[in-house]
N, C-alpha and C. Protein backbone atom coordinates (compact mmCIF):
# COMPACT_ATOMS: atom_id res chain seq x y z
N UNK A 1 -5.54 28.19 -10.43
CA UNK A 1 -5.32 26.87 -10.99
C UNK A 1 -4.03 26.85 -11.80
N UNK A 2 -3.72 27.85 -12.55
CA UNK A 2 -2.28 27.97 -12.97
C UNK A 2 -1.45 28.16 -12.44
N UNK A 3 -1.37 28.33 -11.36
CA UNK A 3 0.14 28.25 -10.08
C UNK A 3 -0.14 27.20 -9.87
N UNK A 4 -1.12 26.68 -9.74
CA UNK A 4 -0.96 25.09 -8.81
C UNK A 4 -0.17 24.64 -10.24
N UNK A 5 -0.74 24.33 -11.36
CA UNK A 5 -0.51 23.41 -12.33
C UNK A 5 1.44 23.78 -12.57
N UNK A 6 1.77 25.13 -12.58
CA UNK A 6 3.10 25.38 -12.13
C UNK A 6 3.72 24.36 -11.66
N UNK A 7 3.02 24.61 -10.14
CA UNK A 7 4.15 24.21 -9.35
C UNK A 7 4.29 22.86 -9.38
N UNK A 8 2.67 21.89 -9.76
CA UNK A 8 3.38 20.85 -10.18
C UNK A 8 3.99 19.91 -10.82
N UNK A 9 4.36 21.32 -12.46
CA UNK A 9 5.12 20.83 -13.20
C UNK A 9 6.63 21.46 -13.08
N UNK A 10 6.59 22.06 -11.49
CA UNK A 10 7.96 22.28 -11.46
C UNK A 10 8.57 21.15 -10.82
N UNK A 11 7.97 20.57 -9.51
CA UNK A 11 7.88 19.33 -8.79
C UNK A 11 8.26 18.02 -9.90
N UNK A 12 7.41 17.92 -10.47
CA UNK A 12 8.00 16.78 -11.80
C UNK A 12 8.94 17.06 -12.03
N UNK A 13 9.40 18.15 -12.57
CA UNK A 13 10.54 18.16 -13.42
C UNK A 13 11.80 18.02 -12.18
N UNK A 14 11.53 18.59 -11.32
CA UNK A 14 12.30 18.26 -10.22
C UNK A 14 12.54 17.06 -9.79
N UNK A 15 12.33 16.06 -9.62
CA UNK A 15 11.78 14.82 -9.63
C UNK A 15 12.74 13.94 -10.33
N UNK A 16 12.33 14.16 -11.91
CA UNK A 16 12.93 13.81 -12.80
C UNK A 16 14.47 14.05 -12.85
N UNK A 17 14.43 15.55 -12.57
CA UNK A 17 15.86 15.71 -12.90
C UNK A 17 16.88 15.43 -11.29
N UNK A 18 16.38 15.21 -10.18
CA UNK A 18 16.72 14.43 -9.17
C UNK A 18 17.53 12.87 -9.51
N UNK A 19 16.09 12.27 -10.02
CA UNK A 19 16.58 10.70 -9.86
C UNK A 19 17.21 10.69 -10.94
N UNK A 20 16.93 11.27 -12.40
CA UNK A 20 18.41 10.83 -13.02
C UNK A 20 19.65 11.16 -12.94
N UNK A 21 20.11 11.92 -11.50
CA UNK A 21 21.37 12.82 -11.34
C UNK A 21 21.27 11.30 -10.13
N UNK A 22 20.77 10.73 -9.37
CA UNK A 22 21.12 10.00 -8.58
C UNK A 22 21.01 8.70 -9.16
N UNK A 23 20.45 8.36 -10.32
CA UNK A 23 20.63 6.87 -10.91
C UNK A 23 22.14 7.05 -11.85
N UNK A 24 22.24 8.36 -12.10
CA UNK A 24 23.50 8.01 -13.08
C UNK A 24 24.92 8.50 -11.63
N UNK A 25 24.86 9.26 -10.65
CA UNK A 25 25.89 9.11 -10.27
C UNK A 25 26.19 8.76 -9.10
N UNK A 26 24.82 8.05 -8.52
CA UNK A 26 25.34 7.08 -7.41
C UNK A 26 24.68 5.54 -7.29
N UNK A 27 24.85 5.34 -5.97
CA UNK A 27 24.77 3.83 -6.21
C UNK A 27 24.01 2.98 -4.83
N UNK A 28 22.79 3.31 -5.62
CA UNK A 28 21.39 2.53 -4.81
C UNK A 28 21.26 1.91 -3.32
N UNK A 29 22.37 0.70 -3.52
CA UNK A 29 22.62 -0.36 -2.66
C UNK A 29 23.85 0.39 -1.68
N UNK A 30 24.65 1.41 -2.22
CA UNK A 30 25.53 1.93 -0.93
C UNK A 30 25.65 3.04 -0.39
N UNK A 31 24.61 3.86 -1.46
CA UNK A 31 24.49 4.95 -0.57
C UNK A 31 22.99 4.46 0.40
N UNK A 32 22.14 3.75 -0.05
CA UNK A 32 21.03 3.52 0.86
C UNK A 32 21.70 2.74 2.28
N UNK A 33 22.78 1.62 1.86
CA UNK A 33 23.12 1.09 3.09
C UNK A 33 23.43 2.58 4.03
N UNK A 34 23.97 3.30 3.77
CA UNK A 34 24.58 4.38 4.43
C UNK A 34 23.54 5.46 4.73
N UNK A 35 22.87 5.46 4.16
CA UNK A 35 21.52 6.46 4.63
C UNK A 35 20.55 5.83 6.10
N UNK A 36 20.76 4.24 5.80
CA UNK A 36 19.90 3.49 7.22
C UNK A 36 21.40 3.69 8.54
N UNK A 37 22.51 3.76 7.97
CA UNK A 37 23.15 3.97 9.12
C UNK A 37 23.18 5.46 9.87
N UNK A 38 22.69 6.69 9.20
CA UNK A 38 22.66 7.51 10.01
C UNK A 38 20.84 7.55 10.71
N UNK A 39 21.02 8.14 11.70
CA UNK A 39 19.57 8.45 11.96
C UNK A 39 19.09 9.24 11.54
N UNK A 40 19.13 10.42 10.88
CA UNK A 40 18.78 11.70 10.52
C UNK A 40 18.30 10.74 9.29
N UNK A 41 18.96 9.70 8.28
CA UNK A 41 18.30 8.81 7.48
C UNK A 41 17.34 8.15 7.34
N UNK A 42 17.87 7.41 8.86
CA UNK A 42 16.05 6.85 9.14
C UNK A 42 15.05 7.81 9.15
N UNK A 43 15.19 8.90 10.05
CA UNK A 43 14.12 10.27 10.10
C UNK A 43 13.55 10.47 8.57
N UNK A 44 14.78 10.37 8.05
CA UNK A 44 14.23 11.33 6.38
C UNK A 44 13.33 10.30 6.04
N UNK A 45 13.72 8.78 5.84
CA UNK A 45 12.79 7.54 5.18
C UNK A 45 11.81 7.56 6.10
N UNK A 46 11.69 7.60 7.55
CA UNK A 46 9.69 7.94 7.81
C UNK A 46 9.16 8.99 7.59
N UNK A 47 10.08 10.78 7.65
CA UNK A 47 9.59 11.10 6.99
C UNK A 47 8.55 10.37 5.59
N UNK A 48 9.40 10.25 5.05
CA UNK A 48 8.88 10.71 3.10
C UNK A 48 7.72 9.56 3.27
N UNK A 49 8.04 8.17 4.00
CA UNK A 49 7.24 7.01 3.97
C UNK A 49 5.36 7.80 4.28
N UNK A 50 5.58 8.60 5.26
CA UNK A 50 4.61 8.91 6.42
C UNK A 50 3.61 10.19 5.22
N UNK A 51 4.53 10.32 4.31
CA UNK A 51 4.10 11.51 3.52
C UNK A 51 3.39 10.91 2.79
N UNK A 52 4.17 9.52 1.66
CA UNK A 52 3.69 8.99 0.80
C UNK A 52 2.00 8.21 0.89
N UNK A 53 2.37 8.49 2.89
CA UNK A 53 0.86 7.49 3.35
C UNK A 53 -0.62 8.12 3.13
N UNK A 54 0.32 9.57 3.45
CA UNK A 54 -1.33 10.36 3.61
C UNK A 54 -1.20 10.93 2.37
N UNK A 55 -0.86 10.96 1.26
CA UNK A 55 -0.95 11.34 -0.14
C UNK A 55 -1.41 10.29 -0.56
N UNK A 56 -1.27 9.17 -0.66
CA UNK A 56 -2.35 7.82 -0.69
C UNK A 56 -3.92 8.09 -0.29
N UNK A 57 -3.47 8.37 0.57
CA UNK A 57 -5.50 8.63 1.44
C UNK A 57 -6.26 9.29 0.24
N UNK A 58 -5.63 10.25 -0.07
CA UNK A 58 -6.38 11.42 -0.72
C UNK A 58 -6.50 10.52 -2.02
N UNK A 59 -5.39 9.87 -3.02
CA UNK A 59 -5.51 9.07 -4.04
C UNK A 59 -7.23 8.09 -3.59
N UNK A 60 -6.69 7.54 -2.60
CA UNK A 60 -8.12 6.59 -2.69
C UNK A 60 -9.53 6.89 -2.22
N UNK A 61 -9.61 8.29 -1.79
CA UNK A 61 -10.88 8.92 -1.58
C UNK A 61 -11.32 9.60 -2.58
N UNK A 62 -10.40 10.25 -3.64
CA UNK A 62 -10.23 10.47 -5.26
C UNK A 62 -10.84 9.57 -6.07
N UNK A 63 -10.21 8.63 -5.91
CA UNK A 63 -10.43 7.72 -7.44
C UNK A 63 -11.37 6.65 -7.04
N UNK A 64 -11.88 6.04 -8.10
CA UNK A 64 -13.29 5.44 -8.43
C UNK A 64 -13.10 3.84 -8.19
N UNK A 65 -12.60 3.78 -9.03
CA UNK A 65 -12.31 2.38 -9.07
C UNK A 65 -11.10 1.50 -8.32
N UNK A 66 -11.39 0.19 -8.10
CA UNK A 66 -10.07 -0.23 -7.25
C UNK A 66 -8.69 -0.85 -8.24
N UNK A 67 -8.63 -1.09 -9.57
CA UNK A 67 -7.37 -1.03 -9.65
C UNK A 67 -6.51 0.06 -10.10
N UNK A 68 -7.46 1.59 -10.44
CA UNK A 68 -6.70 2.44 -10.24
C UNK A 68 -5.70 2.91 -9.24
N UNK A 69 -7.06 2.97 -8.07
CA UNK A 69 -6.22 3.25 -6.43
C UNK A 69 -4.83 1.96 -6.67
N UNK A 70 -5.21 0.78 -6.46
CA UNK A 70 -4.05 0.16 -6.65
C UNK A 70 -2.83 0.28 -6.95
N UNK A 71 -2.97 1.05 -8.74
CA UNK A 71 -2.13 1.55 -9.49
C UNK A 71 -1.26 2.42 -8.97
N UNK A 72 -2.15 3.65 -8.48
CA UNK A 72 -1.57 4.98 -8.13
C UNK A 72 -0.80 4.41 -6.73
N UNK A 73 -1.25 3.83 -6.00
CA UNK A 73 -0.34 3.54 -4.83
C UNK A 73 0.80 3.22 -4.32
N UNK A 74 0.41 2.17 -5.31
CA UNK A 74 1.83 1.39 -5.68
C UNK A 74 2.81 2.18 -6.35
N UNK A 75 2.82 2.69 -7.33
CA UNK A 75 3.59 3.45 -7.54
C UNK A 75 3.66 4.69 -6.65
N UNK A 76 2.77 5.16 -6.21
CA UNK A 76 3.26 6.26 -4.94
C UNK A 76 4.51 5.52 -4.37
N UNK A 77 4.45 4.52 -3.66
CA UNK A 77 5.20 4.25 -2.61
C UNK A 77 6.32 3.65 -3.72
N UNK A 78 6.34 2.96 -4.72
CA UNK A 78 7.68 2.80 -5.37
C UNK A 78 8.52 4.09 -5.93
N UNK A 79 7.93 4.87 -6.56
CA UNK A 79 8.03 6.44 -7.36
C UNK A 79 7.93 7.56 -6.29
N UNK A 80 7.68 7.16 -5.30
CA UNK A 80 7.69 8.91 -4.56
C UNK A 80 6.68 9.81 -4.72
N UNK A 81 7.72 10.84 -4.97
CA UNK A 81 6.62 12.14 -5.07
C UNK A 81 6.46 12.48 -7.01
N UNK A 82 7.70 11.84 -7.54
CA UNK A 82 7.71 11.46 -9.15
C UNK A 82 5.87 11.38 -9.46
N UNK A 83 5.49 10.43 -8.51
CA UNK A 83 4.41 9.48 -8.95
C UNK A 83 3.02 10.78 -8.22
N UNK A 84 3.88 11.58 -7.10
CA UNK A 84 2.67 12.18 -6.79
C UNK A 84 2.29 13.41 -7.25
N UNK A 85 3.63 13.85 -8.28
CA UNK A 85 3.42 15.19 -8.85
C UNK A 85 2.62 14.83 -10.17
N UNK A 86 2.50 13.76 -10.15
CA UNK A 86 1.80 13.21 -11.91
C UNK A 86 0.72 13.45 -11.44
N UNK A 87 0.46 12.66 -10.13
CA UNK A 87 -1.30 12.75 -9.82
C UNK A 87 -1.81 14.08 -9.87
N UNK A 88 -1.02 14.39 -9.17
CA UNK A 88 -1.75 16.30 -9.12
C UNK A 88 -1.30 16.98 -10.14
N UNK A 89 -1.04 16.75 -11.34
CA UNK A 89 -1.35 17.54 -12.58
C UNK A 89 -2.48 16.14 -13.19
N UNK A 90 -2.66 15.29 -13.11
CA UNK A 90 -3.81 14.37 -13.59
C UNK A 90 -5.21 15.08 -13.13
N UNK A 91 -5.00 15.01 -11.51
CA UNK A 91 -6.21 15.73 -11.39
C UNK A 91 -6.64 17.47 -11.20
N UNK A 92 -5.59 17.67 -11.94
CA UNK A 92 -5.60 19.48 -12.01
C UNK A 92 -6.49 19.64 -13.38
N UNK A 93 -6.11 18.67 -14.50
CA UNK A 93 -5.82 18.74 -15.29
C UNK A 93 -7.42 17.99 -15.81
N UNK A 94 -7.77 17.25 -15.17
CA UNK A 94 -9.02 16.74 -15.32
C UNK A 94 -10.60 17.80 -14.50
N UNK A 95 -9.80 18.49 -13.77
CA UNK A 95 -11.00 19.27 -12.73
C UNK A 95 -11.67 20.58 -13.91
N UNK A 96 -10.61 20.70 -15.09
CA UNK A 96 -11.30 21.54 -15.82
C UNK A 96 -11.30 23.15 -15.28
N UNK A 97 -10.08 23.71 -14.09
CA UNK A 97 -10.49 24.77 -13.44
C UNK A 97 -11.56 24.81 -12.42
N UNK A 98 -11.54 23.52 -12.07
CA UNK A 98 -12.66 23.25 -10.94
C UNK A 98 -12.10 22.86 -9.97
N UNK A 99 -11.90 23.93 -8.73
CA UNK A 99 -11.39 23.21 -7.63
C UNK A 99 -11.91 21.88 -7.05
N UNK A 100 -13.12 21.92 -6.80
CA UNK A 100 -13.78 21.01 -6.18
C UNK A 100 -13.24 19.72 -7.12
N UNK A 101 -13.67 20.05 -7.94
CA UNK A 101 -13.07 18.39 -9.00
C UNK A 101 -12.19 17.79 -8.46
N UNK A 102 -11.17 19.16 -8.76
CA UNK A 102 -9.24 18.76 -8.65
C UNK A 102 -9.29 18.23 -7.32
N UNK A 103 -9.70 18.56 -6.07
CA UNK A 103 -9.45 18.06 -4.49
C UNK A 103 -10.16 17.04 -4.15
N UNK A 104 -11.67 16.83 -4.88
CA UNK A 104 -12.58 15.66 -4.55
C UNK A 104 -12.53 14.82 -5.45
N UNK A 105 -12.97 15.06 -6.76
CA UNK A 105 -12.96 14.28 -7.69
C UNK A 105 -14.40 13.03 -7.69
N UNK A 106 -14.24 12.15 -7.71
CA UNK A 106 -15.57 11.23 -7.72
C UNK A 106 -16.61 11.82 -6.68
N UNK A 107 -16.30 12.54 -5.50
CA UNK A 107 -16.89 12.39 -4.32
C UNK A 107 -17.33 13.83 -4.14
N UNK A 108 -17.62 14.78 -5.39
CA UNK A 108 -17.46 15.92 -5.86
C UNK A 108 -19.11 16.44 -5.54
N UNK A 109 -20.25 15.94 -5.85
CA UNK A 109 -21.41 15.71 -5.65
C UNK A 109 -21.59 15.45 -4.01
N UNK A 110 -21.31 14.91 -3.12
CA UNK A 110 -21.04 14.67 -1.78
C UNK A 110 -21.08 15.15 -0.61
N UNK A 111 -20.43 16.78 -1.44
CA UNK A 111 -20.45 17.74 -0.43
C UNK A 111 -21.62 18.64 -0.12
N UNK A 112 -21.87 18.01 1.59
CA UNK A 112 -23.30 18.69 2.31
C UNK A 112 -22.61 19.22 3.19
N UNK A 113 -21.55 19.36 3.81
CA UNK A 113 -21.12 19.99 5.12
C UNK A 113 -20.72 18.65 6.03
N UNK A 114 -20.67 17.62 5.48
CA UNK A 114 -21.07 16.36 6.81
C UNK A 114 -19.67 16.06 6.34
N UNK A 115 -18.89 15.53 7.62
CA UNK A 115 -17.77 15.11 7.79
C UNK A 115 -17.83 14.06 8.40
């Protein structure tokens, strides 16, 4: 549980120190125009999109209530992985050293083998 919680306070900090090296020295509207003009760009944006989708799944099979999921989503897909390295120290951090917690969370009780 302490490597995970590591790595994803190395991920944050990574994160962090990413977008403020790209909010302070470039420029949103022209390097993005220029990222949709290569294809390897487009690739990267379904990448990350396709990532952000199924890191969602897990958020809303996780969490309890619906304007959390909401919450977390939305910001998934506005924030990235910013938003997804928070989650996974939220629920590292809430499981108590309990795997099962940290990966299931509400749905923790659940597990019979049935898929």
């Amino acid at each position: 549980m302490k490597a995970a919680k590591l790595v994803a306070w190395l991920c944050l900090l990574a994160m962090t120190a990413g977008l403020i090296n790209a909010f302070a020295n470039g420029d949103f509207f022209i390097d993005g125009g220029a990222l949709l003009e290569n294809p390897w760009g487009v690739m990267s944006l379904i990448d990350l999109y396709v990532g952000f989708s199924l890191f969602s799944i897990w958020i809303v099979y996780r969490e309890k209530t619906t304007w959390k999921i909401i919450f977390w989503v939305i910001n998934m897909m506005i924030f990235g992985f910013l938003t997804g390295s928070i989650y996974v120290l939220k629920a590292l951090y809430e499981s108590k050293g309990d795997w099962t917690v940290a990966l299931h969370g509400i749905h923790r009780g659940d597990l019979d083998g049935k898929t």
